[in-house]
C-alpha atoms as a PDB file:
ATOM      1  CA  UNK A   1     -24.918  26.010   3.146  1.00  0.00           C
ATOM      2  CA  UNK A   2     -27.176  27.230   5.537  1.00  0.00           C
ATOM      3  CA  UNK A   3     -29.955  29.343   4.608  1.00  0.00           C
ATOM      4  CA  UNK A   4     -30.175  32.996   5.485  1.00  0.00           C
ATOM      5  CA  UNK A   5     -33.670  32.866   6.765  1.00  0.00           C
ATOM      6  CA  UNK A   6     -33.018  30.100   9.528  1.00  0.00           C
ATOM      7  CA  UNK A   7     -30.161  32.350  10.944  1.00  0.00           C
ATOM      8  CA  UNK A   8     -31.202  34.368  13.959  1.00  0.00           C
ATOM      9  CA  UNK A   9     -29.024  36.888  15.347  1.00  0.00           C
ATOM     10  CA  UNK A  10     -29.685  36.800  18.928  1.00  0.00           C
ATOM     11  CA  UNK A  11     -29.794  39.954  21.165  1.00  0.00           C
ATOM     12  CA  UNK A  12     -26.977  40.219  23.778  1.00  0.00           C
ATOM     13  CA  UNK A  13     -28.003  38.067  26.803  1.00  0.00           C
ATOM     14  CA  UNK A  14     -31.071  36.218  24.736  1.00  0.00           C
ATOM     15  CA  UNK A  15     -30.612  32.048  24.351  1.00  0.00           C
ATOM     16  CA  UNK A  16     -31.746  30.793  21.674  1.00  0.00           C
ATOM     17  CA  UNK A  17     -32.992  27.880  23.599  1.00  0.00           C
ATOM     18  CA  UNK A  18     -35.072  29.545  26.125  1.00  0.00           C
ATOM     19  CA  UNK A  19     -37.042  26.639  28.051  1.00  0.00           C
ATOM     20  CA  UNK A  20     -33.366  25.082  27.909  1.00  0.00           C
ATOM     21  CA  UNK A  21     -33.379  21.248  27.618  1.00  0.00           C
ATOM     22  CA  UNK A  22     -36.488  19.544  27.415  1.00  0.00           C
ATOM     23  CA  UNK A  23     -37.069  17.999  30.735  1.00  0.00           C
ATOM     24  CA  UNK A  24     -37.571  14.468  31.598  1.00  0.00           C
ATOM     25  CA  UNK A  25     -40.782  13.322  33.076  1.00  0.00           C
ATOM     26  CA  UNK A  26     -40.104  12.290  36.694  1.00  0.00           C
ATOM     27  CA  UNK A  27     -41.643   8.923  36.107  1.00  0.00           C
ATOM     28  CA  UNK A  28     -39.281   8.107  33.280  1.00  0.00           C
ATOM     29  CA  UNK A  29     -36.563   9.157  35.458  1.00  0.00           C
ATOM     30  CA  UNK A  30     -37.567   7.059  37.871  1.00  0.00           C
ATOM     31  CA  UNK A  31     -38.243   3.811  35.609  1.00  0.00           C
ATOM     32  CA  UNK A  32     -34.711   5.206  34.167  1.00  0.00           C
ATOM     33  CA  UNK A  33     -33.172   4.511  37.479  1.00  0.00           C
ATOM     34  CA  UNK A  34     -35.133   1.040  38.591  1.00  0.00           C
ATOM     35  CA  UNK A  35     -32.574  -0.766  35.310  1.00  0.00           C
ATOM     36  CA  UNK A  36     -30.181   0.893  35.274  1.00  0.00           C
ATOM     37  CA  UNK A  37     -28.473  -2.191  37.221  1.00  0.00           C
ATOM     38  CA  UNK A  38     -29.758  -4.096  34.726  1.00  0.00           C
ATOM     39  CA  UNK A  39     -28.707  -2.082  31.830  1.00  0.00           C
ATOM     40  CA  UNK A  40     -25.040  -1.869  33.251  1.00  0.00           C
ATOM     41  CA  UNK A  41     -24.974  -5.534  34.324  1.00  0.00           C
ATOM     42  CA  UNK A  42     -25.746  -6.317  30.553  1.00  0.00           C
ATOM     43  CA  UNK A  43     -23.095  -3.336  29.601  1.00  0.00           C
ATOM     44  CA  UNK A  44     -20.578  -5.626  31.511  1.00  0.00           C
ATOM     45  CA  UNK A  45     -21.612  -9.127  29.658  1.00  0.00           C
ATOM     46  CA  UNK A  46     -21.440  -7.548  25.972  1.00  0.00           C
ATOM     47  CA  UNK A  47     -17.515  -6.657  26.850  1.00  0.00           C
ATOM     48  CA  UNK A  48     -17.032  -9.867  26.310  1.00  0.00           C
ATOM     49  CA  UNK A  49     -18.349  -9.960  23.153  1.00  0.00           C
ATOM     50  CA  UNK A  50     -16.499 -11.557  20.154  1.00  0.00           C
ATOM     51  CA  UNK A  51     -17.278  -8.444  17.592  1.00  0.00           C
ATOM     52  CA  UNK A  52     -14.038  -6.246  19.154  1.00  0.00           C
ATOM     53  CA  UNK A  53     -16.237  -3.133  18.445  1.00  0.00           C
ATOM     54  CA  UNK A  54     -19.035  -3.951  20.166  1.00  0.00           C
ATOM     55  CA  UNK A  55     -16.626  -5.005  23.200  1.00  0.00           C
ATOM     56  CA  UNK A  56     -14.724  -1.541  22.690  1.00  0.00           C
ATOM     57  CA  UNK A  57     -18.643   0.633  22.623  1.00  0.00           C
ATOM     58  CA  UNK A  58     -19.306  -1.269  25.870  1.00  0.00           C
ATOM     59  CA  UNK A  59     -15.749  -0.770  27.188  1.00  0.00           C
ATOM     60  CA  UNK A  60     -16.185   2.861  26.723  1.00  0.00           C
ATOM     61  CA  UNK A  61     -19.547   3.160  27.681  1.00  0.00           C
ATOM     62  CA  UNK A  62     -18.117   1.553  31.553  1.00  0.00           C
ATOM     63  CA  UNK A  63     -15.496   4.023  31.758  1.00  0.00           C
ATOM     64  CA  UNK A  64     -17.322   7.282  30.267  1.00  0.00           C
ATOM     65  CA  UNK A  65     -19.880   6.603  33.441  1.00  0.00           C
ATOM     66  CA  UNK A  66     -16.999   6.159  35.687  1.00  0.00           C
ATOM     67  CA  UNK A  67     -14.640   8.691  34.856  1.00  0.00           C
ATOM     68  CA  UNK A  68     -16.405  11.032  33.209  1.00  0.00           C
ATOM     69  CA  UNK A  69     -15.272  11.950  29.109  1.00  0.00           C
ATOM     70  CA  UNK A  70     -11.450  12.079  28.549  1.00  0.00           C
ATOM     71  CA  UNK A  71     -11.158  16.172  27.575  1.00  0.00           C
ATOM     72  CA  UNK A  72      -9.968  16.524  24.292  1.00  0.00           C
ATOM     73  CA  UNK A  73      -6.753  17.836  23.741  1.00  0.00           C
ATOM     74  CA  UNK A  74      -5.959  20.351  21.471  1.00  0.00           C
ATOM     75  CA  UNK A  75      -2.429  21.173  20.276  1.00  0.00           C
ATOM     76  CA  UNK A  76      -0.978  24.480  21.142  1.00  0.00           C
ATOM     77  CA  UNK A  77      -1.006  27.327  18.930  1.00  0.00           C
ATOM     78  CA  UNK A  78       1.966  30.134  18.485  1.00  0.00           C
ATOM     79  CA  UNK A  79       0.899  32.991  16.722  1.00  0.00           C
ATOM     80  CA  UNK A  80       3.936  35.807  17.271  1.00  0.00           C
ATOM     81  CA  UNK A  81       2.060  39.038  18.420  1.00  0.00           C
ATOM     82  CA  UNK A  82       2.938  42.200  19.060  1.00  0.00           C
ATOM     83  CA  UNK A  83       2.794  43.785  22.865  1.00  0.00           C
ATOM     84  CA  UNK A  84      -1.287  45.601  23.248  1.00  0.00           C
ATOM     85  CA  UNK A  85      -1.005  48.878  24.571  1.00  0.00           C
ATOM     86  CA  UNK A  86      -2.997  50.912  22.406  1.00  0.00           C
ATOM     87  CA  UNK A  87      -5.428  50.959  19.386  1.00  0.00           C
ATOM     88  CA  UNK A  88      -2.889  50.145  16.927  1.00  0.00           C
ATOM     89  CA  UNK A  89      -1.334  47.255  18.539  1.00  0.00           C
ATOM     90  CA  UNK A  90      -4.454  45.740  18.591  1.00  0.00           C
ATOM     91  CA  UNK A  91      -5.352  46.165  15.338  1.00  0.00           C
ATOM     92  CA  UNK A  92      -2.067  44.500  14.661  1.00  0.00           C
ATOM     93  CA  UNK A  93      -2.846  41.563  16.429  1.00  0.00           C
ATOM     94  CA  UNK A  94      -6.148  41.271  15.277  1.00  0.00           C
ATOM     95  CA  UNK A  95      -4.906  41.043  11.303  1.00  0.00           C
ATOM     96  CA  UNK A  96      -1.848  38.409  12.677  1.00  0.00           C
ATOM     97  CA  UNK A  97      -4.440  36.319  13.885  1.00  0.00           C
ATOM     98  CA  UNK A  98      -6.463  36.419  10.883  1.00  0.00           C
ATOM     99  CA  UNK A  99      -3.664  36.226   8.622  1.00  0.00           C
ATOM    100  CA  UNK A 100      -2.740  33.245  10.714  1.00  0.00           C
ATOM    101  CA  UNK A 101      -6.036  31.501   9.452  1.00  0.00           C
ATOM    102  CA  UNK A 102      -6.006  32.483   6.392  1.00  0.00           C
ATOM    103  CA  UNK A 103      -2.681  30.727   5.601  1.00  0.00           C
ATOM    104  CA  UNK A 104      -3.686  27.463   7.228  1.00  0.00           C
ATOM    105  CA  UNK A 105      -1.414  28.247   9.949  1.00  0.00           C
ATOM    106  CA  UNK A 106      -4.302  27.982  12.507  1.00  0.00           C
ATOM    107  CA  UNK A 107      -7.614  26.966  13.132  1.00  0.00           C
ATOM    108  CA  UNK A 108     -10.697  29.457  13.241  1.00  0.00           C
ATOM    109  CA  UNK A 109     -11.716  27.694  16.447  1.00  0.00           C
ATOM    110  CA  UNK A 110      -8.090  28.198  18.085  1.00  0.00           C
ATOM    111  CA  UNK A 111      -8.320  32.348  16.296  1.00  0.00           C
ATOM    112  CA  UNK A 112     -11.598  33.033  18.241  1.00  0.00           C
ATOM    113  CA  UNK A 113      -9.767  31.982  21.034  1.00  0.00           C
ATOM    114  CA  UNK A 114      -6.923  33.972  21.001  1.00  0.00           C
ATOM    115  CA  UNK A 115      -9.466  36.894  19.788  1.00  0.00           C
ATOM    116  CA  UNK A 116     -11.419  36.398  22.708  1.00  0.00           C
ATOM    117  CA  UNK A 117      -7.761  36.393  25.299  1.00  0.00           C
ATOM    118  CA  UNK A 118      -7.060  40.045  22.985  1.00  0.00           C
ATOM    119  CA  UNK A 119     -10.374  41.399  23.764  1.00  0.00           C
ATOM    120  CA  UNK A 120     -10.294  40.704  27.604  1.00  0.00           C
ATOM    121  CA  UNK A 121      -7.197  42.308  27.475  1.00  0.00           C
ATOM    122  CA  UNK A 122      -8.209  45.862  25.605  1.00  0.00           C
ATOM    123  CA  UNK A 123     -11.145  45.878  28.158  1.00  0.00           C
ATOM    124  CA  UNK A 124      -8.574  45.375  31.033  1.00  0.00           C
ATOM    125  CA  UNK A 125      -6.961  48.265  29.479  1.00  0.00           C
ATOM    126  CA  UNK A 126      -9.703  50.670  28.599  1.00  0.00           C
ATOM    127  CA  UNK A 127     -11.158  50.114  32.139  1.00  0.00           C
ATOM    128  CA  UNK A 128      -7.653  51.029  33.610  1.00  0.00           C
ATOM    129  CA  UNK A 129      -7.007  53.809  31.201  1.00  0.00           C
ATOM    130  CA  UNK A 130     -10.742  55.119  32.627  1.00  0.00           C
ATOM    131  CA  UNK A 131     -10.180  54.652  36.132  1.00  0.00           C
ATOM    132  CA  UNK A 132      -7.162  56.863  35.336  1.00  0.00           C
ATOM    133  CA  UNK A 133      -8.994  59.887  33.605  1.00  0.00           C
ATOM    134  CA  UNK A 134     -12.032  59.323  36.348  1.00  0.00           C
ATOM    135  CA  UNK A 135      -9.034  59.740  39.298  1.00  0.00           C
ATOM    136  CA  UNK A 136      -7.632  62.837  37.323  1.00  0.00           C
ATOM    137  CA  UNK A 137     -10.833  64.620  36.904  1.00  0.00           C
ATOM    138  CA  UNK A 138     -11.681  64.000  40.516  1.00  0.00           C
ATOM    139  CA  UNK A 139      -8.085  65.822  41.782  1.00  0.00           C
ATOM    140  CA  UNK A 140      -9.062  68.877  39.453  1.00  0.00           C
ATOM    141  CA  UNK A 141     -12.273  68.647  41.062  1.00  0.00           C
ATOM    142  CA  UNK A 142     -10.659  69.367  44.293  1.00  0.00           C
END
């Protein structure tokens, strides 16, 4: 378990890296790009390798640099919720969704997910529901 005094809560809008990724010295980069023929030349030789995992590693390795990582696929997840139009609804949702998790039924990564689609949508709503009132009060302004 983690401990409590290595958590930071971060403020809104503050990383918790903030120099980001450490950065490569430009003559490593360089020396980097003088083998890599080399270094993929050899790549190519160990798929022929008679250990079929070592053949596989170097297999992957190939393809990873020339199509990129296969995405992983998740499976789809049904959770029945109710229409969000107001307060309530949402609240409803919200306690599916956790319910949902609770029973095993789906994953907390897929829940934050879904929590996250719920929440854009209240904000689409409360800023339409504003515009609204803001449009009213400027008629009886008038």
């Amino acid at each position: 378990m983690a401990n409590k005094r290595n958590l930071k809560s971060w403020k809104p809008g503050q990383s918790g890296n903030p120099g980001g990724r450490p950065k490569v010295a430009p003559e490593v980069r360089e020396m980097a790009k003088q083998k890599s023929k080399e270094a993929f030349e050899r790549i190519c030789q160990i798929i022929a390798d008679d250990d079929s995992r070592v053949a596989l590693a170097a297999c992957n390795v190939v393809l990873e640099r020339a199509y990129g990582r296969p995405a992983t696929e998740r499976p789809t997840v049904s959770v029945d919720l109710p229409e969000i139009d107001n307060p309530e609804s949402l609240m409803q949702a919200m306690s599916k969704i956790l319910f949902a998790v609770g029973n095993g039924d789906i994953a907390p990564a897929d829940a934050r997910e879904v929590a996250s689609l719920i929440e854009t949508h209240r904000k689409i709503i409360e800023t339409t529901e504003l515009e609204q009132r803001v449009l009213a009060l400027e008629e009886k302004a008038k």
